[in-house]
Protein backbone atom coordinates (compact mmCIF):
# COMPACT_ATOMS: atom_id res chain seq x y z
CA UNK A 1 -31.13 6.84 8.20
CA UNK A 2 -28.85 9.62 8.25
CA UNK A 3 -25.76 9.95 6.71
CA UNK A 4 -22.82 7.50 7.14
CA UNK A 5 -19.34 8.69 8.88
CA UNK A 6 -16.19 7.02 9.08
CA UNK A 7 -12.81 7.64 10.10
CA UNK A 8 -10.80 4.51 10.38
CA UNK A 9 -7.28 4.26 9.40
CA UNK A 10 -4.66 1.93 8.29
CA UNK A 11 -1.47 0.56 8.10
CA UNK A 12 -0.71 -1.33 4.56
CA UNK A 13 2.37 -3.17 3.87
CA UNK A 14 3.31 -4.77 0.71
CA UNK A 15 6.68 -5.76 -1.07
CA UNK A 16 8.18 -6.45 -4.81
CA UNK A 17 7.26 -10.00 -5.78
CA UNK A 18 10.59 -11.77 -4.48
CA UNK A 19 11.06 -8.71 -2.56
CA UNK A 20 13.07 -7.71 -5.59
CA UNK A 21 14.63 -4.32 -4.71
CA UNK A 22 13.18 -2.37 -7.59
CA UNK A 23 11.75 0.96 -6.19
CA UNK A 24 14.71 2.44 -7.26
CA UNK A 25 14.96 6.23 -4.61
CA UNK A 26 14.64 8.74 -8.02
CA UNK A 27 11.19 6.91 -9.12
CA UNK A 28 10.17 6.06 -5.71
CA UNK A 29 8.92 9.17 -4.93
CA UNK A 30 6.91 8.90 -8.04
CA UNK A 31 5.49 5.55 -7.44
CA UNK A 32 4.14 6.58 -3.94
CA UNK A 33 2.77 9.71 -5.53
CA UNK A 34 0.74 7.70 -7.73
CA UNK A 35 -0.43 5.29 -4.82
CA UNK A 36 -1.69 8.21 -3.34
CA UNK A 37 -3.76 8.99 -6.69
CA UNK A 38 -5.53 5.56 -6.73
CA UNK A 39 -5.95 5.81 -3.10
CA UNK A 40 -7.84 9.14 -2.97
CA UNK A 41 -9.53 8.28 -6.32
CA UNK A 42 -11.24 5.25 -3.84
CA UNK A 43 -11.95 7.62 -1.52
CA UNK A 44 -9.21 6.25 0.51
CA UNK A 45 -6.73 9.04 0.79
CA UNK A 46 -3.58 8.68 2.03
CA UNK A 47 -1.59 10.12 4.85
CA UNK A 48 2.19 8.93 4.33
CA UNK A 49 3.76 6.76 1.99
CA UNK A 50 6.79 5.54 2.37
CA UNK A 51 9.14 2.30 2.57
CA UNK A 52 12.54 1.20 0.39
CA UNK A 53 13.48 -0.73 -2.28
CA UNK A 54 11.95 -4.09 -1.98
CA UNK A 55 8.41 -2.81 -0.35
CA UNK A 56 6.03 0.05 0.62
CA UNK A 57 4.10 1.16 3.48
CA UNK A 58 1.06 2.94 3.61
CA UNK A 59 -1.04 4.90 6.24
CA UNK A 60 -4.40 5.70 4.76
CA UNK A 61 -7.57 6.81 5.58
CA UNK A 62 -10.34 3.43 4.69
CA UNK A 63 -13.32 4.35 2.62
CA UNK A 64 -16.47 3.79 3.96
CA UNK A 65 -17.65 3.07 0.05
CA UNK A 66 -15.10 0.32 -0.89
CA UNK A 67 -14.00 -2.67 1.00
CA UNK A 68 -10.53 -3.13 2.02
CA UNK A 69 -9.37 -5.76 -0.07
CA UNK A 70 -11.00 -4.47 -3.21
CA UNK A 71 -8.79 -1.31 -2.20
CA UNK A 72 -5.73 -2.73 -2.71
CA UNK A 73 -6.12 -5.09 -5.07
CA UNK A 74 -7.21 -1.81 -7.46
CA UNK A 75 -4.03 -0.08 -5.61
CA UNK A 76 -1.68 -2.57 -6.58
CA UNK A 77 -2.86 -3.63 -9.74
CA UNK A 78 -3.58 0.07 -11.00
CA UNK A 79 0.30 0.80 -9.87
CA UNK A 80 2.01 -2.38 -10.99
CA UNK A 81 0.42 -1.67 -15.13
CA UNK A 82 1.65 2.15 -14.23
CA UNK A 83 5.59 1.47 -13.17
CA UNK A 84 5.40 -1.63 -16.22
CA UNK A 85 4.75 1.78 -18.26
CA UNK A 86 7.88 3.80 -16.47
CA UNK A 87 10.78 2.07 -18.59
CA UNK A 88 11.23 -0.89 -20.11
CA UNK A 89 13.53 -2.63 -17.82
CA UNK A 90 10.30 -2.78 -15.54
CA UNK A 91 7.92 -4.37 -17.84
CA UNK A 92 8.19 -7.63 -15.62
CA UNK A 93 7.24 -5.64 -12.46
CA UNK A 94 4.72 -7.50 -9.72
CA UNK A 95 4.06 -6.78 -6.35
CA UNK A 96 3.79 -9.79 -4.19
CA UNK A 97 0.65 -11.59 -3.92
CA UNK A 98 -0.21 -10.75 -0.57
CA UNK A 99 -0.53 -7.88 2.09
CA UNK A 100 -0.36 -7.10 5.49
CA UNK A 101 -3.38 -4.16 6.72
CA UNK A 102 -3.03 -2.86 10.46
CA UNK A 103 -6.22 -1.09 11.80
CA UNK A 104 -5.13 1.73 13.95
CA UNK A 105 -6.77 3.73 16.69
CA UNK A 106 -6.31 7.80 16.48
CA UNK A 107 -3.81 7.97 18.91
CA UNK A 108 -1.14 5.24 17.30
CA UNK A 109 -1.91 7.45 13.89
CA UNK A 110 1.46 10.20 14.54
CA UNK A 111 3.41 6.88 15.51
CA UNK A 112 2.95 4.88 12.49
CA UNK A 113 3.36 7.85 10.26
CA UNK A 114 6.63 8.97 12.11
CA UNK A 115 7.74 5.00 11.82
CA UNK A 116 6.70 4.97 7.80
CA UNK A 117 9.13 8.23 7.65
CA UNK A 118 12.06 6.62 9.00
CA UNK A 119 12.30 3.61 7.32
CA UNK A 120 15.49 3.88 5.11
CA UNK A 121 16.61 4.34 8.69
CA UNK A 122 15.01 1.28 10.21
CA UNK A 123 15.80 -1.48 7.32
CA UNK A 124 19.46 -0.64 7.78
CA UNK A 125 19.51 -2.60 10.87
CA UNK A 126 16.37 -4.86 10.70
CA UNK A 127 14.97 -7.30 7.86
CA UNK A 128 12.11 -6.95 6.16
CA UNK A 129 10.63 -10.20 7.77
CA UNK A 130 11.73 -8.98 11.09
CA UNK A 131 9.87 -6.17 10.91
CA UNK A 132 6.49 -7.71 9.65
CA UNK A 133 7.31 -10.37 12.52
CA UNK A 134 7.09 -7.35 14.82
CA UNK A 135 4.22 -6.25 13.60
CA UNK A 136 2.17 -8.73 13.63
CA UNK A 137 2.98 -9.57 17.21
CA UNK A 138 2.19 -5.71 18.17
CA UNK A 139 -0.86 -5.97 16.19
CA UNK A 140 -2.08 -9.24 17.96
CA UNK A 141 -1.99 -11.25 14.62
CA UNK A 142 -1.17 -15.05 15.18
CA UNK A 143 -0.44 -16.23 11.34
CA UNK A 144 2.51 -17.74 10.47
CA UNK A 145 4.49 -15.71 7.47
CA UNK A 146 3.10 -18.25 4.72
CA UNK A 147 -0.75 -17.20 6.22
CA UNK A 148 0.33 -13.24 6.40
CA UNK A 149 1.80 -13.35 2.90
CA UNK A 150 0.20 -15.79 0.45
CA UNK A 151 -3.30 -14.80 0.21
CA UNK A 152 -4.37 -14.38 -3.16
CA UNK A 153 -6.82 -11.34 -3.92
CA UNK A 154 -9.86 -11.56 -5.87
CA UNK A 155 -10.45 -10.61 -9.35
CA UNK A 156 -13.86 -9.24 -8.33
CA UNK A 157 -12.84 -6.37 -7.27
CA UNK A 158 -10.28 -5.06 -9.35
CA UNK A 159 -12.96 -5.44 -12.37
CA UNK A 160 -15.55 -3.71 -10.57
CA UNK A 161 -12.92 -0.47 -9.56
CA UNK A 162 -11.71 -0.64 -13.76
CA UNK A 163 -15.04 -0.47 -14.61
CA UNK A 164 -15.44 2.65 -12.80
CA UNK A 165 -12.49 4.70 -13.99
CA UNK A 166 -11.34 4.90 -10.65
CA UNK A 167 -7.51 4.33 -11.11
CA UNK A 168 -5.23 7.02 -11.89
CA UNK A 169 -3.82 7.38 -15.25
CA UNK A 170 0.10 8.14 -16.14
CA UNK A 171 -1.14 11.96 -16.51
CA UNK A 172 -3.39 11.76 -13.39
CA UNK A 173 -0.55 11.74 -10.66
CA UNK A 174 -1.79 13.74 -7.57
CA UNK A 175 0.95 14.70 -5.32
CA UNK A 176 -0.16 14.25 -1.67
CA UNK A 177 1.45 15.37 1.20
CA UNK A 178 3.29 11.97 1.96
C-alpha cells in the first residue's frame, strides 16, 4: 500500500468548566499559542485560534495518526496542567467536560476561520449557547445541549499521548500563525 494522505479539517469548540470567564485577553493570546503547540506536536496543526473569555475555538488540520478524541483530550488536558502553572489564582482551572468538533469541507475552511476571528465581535450580541445552538443546526447535529456537552473523554488516550512526550512544555510554546 502506498502512503496515506489526509487533509480533513475541523472546527473545535470548548469552554471554561462553568463557562467561567477566565481567559483573561493579556494571557489569552498565550493560551491559544500553546494549543497550537500540542496541536502540531499531534500532528494536528492548527489554522486559527481564537474565542473569549469563557471558551475557545479551534480550526485545525486532523491527523491522520491520532484519533480525534484522543486529540483533544491530550489538548485540553496538556493546556489545563499548563495555565494551572500560569499564576496561582488559576490553580483550580478546568475546561468543561465536553466538546463540540465540526468536520468541514475546503471551501467552508476561509469562513470558519474569518468567523473564529471575529468573535469578541460576535459574543457581544449572541450567547454562548446560542451560538453552539446555531451550530449544531448548520452542522446537521440533532443532540440536545446535555448530549453536545456532557460527554466524558477517555483516559486512554491522554495516557497513551503522555507517554509519548507529545504535549508541549511551559518552554515549548510555538507561536503559530493564529
Amino acid at each position: 500500500m502506498g502512503p496515506s494522505l489526509s487533509k480533513l479539517s475541523a472546527h473545535l469548540v470548548f469552554s471554561t468548566k462553568h463557562r467561567e470567564p477566565l481567559l483573561l485577553r493579556p494571557p489569552r493570546g498565550r493560551v491559544h499559542a500553546y494549543l497550537a503547540t500540542v496541536l502540531k506536536n499531534l500532528d494536528s496543526p492548527a489554522r486559527k485560534i481564537g474565542g473569549v473569555s469563557d471558551h475557545v475555538h479551534v480550526l485545525f488540520r486532523t491527523s491522520k495518526n491520532h484519533a480525534l478524541a484522543d486529540v483533544v483530550e491530550a489538548v485540553k488536558t496538556s493546556s489545563s496542567r499548563w495555565i494551572k502553572a500560569q499564576s496561582p489564582a488559576l490553580r483550580s482551572f478546568n475546561w468543561q467536560s465536553g466538546y463540540g468538533s465540526f468536520s468541514l469541507s475546503h471551501s467552508e475552511v476561509e469562513a470558519v476561520a474569518e468567523y473564529i476571528d471575529r468573535q469578541e465581535e460576535h459574543h457581544r450580541t449572541v450567547s454562548f449557547q446560542s451560538a453552539n445552538r446555531q451550530s449544531r443546526r448548520f452542522s446537521g447535529h440533532k443532540g440536545t445541549d446535555a448530549a453536545t456537552w456532557t460527554r466524558q473523554p477517555s483516559t486512554r488516550g491522554s495516557e497513551q499521548v503522555a507517554q509519548r512526550g507529545i504535549a508541549a512544555t511551559r518552554d515549548q510554546v510555538f507561536i503559530a500563525d493564529c
